[in-house]
C-alpha atoms as a PDB file:
ATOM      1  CA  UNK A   1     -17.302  -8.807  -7.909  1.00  0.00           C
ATOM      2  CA  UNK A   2     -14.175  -8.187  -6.428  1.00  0.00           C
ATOM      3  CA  UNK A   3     -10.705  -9.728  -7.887  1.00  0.00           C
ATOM      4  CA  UNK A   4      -8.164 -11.001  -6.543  1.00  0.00           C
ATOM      5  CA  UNK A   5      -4.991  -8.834  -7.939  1.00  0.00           C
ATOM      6  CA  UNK A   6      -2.289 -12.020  -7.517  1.00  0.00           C
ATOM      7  CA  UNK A   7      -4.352 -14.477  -8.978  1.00  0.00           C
ATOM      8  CA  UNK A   8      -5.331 -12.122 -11.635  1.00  0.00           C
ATOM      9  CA  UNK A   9      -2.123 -11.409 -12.474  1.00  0.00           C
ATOM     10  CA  UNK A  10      -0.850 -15.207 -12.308  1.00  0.00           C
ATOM     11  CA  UNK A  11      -3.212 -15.912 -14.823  1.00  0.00           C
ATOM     12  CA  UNK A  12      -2.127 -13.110 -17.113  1.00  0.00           C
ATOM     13  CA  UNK A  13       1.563 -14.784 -17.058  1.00  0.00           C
ATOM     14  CA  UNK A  14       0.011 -17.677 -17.820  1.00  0.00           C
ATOM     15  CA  UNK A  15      -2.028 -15.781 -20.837  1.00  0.00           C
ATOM     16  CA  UNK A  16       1.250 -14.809 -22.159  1.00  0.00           C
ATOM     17  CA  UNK A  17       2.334 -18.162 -23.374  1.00  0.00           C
ATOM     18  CA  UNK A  18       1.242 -19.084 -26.977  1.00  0.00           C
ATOM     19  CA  UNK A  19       2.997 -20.978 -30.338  1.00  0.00           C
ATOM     20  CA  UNK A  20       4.746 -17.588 -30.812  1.00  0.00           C
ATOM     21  CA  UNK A  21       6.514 -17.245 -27.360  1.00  0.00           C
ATOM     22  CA  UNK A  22       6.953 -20.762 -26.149  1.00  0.00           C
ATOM     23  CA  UNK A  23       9.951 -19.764 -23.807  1.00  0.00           C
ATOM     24  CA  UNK A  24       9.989 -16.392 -21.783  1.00  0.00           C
ATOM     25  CA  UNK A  25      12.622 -14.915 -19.480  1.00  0.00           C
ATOM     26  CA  UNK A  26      11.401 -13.445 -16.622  1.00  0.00           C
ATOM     27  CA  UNK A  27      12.671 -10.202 -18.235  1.00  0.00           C
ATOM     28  CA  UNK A  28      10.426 -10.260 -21.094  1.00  0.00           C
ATOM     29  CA  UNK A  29       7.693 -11.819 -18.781  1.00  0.00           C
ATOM     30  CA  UNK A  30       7.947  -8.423 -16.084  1.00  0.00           C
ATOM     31  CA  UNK A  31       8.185  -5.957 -19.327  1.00  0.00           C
ATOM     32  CA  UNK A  32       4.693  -7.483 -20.482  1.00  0.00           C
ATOM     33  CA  UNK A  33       3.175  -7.424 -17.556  1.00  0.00           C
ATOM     34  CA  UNK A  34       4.348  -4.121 -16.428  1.00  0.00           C
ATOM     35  CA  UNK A  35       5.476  -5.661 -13.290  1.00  0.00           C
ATOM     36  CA  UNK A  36       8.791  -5.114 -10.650  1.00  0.00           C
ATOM     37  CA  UNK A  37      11.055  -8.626 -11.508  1.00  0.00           C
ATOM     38  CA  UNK A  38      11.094  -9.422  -8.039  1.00  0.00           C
ATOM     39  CA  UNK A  39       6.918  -9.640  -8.014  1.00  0.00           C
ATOM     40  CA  UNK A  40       7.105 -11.709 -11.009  1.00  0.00           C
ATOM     41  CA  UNK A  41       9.408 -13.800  -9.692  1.00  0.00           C
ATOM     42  CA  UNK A  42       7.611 -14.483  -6.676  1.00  0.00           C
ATOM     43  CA  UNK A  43       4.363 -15.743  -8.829  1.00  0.00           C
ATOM     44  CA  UNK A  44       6.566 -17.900 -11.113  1.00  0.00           C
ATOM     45  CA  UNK A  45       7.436 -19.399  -7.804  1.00  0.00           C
ATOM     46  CA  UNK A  46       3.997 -19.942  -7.034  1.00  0.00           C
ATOM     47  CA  UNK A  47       2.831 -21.006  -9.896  1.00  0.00           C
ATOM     48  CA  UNK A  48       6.353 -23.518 -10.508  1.00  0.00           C
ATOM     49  CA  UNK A  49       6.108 -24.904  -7.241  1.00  0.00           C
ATOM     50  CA  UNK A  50       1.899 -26.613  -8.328  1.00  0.00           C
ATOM     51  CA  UNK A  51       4.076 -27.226 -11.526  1.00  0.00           C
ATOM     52  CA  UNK A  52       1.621 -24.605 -13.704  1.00  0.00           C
ATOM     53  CA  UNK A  53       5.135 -23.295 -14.999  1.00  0.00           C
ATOM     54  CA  UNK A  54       8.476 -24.861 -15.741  1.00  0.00           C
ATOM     55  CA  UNK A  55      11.701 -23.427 -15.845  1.00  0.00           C
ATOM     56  CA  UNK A  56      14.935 -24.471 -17.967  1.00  0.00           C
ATOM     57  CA  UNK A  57      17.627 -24.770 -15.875  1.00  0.00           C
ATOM     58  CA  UNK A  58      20.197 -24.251 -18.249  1.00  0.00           C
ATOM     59  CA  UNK A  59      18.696 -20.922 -20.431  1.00  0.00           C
ATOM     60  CA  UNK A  60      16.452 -19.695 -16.957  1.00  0.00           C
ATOM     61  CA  UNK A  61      13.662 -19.634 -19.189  1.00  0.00           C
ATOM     62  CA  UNK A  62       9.797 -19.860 -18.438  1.00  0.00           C
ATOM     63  CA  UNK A  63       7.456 -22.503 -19.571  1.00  0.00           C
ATOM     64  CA  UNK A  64       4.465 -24.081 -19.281  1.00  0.00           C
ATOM     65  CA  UNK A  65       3.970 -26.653 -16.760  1.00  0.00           C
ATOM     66  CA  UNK A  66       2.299 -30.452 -17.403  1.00  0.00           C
ATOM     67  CA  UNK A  67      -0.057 -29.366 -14.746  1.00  0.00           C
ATOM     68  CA  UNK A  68      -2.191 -27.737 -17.398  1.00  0.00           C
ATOM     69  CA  UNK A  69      -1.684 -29.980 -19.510  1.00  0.00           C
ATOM     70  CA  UNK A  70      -2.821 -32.464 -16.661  1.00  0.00           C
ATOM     71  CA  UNK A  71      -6.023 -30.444 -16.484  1.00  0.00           C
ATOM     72  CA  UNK A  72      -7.246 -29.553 -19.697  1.00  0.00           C
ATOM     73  CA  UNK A  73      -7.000 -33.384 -20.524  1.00  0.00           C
ATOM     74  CA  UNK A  74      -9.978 -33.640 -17.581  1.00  0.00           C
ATOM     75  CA  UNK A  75     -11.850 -30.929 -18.893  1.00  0.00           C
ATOM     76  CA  UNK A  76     -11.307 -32.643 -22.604  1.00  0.00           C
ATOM     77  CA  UNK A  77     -12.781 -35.578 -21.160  1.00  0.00           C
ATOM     78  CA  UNK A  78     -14.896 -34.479 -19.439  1.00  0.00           C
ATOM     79  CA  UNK A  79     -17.285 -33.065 -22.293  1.00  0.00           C
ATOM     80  CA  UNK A  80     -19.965 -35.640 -23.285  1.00  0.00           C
ATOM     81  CA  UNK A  81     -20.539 -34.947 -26.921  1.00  0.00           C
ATOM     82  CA  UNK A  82     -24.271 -35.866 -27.038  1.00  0.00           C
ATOM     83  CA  UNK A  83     -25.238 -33.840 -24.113  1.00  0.00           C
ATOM     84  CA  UNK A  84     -23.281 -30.556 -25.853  1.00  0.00           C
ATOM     85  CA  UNK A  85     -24.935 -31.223 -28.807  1.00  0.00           C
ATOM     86  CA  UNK A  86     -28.762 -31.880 -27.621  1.00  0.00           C
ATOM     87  CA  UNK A  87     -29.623 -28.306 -27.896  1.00  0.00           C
ATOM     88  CA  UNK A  88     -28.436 -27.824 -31.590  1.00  0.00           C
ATOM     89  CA  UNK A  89     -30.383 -31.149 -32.583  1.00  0.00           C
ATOM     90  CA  UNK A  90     -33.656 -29.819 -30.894  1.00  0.00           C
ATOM     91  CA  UNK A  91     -32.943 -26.118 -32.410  1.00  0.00           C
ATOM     92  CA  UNK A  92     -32.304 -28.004 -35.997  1.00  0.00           C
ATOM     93  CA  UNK A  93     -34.624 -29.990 -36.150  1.00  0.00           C
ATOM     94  CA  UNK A  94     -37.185 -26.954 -35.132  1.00  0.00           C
ATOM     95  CA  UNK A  95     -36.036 -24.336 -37.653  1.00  0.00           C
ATOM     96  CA  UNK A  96     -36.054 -27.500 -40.463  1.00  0.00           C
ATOM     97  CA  UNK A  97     -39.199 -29.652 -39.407  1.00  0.00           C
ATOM     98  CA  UNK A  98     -36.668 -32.035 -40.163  1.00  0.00           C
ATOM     99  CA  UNK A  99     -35.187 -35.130 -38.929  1.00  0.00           C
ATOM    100  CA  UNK A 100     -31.535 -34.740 -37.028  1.00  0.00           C
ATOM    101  CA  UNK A 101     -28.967 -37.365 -36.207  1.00  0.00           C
ATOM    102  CA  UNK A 102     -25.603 -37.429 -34.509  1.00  0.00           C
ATOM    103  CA  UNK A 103     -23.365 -39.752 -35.076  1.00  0.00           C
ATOM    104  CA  UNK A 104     -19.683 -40.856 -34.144  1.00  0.00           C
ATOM    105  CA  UNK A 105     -17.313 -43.085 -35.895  1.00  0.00           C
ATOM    106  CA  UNK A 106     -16.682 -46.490 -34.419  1.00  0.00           C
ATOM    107  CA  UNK A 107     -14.059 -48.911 -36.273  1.00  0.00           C
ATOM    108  CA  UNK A 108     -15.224 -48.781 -40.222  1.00  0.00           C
ATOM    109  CA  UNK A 109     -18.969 -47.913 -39.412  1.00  0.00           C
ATOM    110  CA  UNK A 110     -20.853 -45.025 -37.779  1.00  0.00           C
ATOM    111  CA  UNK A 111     -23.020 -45.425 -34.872  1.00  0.00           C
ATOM    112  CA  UNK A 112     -25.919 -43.258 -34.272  1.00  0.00           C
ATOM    113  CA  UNK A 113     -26.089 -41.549 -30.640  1.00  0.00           C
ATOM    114  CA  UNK A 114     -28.666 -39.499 -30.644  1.00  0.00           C
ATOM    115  CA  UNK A 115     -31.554 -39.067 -32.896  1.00  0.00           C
ATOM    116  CA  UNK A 116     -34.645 -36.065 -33.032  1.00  0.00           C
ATOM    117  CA  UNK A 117     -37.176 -36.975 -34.853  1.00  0.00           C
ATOM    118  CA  UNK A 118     -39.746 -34.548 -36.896  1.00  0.00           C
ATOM    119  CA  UNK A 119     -43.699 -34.966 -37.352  1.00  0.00           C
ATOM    120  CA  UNK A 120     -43.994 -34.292 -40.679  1.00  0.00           C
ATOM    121  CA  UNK A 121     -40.294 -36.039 -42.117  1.00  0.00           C
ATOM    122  CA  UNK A 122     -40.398 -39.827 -40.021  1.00  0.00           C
ATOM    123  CA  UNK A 123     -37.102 -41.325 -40.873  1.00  0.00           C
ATOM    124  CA  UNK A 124     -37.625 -45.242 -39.943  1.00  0.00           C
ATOM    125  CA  UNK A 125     -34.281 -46.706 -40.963  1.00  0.00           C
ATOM    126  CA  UNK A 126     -32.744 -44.840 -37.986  1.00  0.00           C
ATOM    127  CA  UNK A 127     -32.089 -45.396 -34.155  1.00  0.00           C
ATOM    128  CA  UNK A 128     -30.144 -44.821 -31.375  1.00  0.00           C
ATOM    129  CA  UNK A 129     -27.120 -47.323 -31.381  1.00  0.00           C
ATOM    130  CA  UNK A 130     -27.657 -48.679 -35.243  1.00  0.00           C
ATOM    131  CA  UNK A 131     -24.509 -49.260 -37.144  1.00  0.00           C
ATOM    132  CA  UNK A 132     -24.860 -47.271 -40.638  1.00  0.00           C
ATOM    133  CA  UNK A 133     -21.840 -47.326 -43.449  1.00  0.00           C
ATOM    134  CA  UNK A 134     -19.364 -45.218 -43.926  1.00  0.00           C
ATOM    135  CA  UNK A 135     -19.251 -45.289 -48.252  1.00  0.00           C
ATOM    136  CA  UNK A 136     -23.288 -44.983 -48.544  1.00  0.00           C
ATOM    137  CA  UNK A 137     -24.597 -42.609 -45.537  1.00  0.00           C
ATOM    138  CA  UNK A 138     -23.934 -38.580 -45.704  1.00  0.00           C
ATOM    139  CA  UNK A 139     -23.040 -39.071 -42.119  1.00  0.00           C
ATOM    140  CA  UNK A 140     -20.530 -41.955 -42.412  1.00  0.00           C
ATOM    141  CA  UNK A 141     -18.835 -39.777 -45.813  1.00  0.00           C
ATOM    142  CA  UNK A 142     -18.574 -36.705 -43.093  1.00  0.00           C
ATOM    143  CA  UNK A 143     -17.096 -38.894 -40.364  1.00  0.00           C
ATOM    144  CA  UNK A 144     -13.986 -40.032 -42.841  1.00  0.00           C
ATOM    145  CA  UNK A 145     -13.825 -37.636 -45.530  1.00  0.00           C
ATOM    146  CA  UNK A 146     -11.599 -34.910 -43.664  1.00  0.00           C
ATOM    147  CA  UNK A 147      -9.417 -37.727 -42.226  1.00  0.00           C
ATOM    148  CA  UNK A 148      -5.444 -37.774 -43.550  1.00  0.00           C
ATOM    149  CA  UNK A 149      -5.009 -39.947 -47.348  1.00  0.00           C
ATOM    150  CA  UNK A 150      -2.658 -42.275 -44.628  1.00  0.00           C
ATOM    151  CA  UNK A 151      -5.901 -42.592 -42.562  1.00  0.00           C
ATOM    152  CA  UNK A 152      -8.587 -42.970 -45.409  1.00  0.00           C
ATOM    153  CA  UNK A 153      -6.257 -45.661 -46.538  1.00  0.00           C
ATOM    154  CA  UNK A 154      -6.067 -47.636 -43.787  1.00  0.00           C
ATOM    155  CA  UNK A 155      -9.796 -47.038 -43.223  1.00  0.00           C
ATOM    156  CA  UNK A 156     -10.821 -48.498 -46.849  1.00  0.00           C
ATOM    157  CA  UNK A 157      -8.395 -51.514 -46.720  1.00  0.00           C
ATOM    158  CA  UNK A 158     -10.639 -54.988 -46.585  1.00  0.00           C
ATOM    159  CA  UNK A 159     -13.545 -52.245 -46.710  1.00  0.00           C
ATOM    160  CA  UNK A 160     -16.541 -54.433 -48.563  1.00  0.00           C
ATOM    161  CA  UNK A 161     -18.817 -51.677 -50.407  1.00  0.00           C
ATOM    162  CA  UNK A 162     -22.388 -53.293 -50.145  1.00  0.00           C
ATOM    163  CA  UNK A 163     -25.266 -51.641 -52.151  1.00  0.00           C
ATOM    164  CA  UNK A 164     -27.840 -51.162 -50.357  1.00  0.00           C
ATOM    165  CA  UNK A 165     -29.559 -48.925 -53.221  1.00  0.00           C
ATOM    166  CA  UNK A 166     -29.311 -48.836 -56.987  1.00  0.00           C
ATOM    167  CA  UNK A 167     -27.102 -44.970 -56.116  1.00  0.00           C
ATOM    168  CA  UNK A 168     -24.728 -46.782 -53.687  1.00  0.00           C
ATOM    169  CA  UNK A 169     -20.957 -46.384 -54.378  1.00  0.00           C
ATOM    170  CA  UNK A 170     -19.858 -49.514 -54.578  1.00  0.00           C
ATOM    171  CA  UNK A 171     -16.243 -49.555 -55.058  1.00  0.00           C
ATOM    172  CA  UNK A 172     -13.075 -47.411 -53.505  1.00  0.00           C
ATOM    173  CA  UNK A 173     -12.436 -45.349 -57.142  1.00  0.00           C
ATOM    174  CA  UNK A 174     -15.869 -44.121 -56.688  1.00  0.00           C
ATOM    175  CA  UNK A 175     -15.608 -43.309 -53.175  1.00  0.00           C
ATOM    176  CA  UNK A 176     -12.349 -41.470 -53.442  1.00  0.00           C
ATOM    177  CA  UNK A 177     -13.854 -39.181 -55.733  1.00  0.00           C
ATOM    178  CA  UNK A 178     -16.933 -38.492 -53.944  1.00  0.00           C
ATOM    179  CA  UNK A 179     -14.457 -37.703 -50.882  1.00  0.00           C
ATOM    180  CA  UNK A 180     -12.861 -35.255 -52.836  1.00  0.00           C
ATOM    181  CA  UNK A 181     -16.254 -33.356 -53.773  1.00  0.00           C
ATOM    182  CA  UNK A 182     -17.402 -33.372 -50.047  1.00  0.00           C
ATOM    183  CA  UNK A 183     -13.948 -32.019 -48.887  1.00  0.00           C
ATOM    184  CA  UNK A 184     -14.632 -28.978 -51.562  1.00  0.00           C
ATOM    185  CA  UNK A 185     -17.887 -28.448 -51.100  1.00  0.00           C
ATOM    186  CA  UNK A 186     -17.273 -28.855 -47.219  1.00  0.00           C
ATOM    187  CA  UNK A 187     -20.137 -31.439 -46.742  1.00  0.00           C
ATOM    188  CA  UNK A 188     -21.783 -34.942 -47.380  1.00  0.00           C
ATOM    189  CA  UNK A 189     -24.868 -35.957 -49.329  1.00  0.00           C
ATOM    190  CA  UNK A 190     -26.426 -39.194 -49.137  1.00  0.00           C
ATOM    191  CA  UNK A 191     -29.252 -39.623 -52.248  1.00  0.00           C
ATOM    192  CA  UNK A 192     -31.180 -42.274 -51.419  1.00  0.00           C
ATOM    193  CA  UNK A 193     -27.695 -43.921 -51.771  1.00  0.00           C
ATOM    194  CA  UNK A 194     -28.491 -45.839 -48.000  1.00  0.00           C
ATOM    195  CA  UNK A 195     -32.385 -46.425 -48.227  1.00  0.00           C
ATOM    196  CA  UNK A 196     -34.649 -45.227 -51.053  1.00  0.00           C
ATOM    197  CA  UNK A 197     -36.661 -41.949 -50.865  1.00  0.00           C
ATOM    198  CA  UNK A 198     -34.570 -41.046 -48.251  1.00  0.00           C
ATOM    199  CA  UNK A 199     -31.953 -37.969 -48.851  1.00  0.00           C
ATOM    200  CA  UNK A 200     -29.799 -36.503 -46.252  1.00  0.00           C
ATOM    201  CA  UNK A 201     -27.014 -33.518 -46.100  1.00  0.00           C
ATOM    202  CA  UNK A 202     -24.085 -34.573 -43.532  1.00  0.00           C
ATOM    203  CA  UNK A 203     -21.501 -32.096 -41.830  1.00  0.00           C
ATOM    204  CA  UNK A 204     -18.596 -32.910 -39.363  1.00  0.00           C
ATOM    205  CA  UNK A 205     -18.123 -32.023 -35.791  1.00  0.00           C
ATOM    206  CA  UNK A 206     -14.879 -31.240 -34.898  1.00  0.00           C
ATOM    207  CA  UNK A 207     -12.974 -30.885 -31.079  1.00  0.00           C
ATOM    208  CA  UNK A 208     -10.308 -28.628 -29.856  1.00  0.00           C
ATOM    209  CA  UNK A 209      -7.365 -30.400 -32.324  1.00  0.00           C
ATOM    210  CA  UNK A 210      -9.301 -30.486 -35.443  1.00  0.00           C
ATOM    211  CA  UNK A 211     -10.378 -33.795 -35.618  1.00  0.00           C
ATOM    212  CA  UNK A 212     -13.847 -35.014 -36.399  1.00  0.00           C
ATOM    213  CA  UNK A 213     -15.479 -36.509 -33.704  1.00  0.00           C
ATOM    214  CA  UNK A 214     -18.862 -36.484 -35.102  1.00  0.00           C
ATOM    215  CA  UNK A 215     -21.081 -36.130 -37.997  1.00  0.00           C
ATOM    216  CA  UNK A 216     -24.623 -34.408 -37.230  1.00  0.00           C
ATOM    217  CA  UNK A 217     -26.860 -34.618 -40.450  1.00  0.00           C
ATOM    218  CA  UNK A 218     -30.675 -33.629 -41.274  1.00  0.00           C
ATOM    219  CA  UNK A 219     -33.122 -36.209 -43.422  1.00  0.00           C
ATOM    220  CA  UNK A 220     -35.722 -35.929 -45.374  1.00  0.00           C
ATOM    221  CA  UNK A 221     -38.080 -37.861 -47.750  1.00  0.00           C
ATOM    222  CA  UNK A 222     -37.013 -37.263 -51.327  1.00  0.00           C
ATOM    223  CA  UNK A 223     -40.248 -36.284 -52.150  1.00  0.00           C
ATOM    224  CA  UNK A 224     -40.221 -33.306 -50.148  1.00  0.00           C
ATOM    225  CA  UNK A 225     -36.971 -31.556 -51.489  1.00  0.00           C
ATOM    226  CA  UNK A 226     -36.574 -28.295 -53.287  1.00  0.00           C
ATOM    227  CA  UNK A 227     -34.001 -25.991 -54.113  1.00  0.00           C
ATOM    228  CA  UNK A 228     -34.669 -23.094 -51.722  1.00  0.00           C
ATOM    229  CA  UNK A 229     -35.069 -24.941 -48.790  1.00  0.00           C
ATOM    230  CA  UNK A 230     -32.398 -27.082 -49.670  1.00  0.00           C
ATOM    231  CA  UNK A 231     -29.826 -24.512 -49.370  1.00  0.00           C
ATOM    232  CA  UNK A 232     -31.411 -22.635 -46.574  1.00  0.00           C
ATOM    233  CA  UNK A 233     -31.238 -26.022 -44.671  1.00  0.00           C
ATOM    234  CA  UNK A 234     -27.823 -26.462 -45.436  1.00  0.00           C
ATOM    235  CA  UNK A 235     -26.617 -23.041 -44.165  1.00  0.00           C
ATOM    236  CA  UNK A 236     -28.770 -23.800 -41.044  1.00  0.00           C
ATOM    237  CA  UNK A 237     -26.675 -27.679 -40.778  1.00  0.00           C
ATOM    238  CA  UNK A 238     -23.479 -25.134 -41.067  1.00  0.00           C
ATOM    239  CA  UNK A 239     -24.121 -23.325 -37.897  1.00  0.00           C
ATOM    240  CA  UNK A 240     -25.138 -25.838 -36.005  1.00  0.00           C
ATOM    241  CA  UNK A 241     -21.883 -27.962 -37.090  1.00  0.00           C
ATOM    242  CA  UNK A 242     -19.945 -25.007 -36.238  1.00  0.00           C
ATOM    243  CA  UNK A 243     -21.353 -23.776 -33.309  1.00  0.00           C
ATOM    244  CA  UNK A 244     -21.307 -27.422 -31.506  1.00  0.00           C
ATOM    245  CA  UNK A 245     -17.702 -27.815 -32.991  1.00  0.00           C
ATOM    246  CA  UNK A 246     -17.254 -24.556 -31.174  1.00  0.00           C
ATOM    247  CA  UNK A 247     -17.913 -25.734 -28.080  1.00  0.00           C
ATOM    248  CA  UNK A 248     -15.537 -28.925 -28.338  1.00  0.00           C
ATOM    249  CA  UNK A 249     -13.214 -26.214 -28.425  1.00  0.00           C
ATOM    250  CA  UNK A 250     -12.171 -26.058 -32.080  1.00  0.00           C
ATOM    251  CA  UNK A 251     -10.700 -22.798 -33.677  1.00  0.00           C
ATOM    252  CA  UNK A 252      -9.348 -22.289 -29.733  1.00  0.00           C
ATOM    253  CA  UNK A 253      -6.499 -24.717 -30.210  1.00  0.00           C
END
């Protein structure tokens, strides 16, 4: 496939702006590119004048232009979580014959959005577009655990802790701890704490800025745990967590 040597190289200059260089003169841009000024300045003028760059009047300097910002907000957008993540709930639920949800965060509860459901592990509690809570459910722990103290706090103000089980957390002491072991261990474990005989392990999705968007988790019936498959299934949750968080673009920011 042939390229196309101008807008290769107007990419390039584009390529050359990071958190370390910010601000280029057009000096520093040609010396990097290994380019004659007066070509380089001829792109910058190109790629100023669809407002892809930005120049300082004052210091001459280069920047980048709004217009990509502009853009990468539609492509942002533009990704629809559950249909990213379909792929990794089939392929999880496959390697675990277990039972894989994704869920996001909406106000103080987490809503399930998608839900694959194994043979041999039938979770019942669960379905598409159920509220579950955020202090009992190893998805609603993933969805706030990572968030900022200033966050959780606002979060757990007014928050009623309901049991729902005899292992529920039921008040914010509790619940601050058992953030604080899922933020070391790196994930969230419900034990029977939501609905009995039920256990589930919980990881966060995260997009290009860090944030957790989503929490995708596996269940199973107590009954059926053990302490090989247990971690194997974790390690499996961990890749699919990180490949899908991947894809929102974290790790690229």
């Amino acid at each position: 496939m042939p390229i196309i040597q101008s807008v290769d190289r107007a990419l390039k200059i584009l390529d050359l702006f990071d958190e370390h260089n910010t601000e280029l003169k057009i000096t520093e841009i040609s010396e990097k590119m290994m380019l004659h000024k007066s070509t380089v300045h001829s792109l910058l003028k190109t790629l100023q004048s669809h407002h892809y760059i930005e120049q300082d009047l004052e210091t001459g300097k280069y920047k980048l232009g709004m217009k990509l910002f502009e853009r990468g907000n539609f492509v942002i957008h533009s990704l629809d979580i559950r249909s990213l993540a379909k792929e990794y709930l089939y392929s999880l639920s496959h390697k675990t014959d277990l039972t894989v949800h994704l869920v996001i965060l909406d106000g103080k509860e987490g809503v399930y959005i998608d839900k694959v459901e194994s043979s041999s592990a039938t979770i019942l509690y669960s379905r598409i577009g159920r509220r579950v809570p955020i202090h009992c459910s190893g998805v609603g722990k993933a969805l706030v655990a990572f968030k900022s103290d200033e966050e959780l706090k606002n979060l757990l103000t007014d928050y009623e802790f309901i049991k729902r089980t005899e292992n529920t957390i039921t008040n914010k002491g509790d619940f601050l701890l058992e953030v604080e072991a899922i933020r070391e261990r790196g994930y969230a474990i419900d034990d029977q704490e939501n609905e009995p005989g039920v256990y589930c392990i919980a990881l966060p999705v995260r997009n290009h800025t860090g944030d957790v968007v989503a929490a995708i988790s596996i269940s199973t019936p107590v009954m059926k745990i053990n302490e090989e498959k247990l971690e194997k299934n974790i390690e499996l949750l961990k890749q699919a967590s990180s490949e899908l968080s991947s894809k929102l673009g974290y790790g690229f920011q």
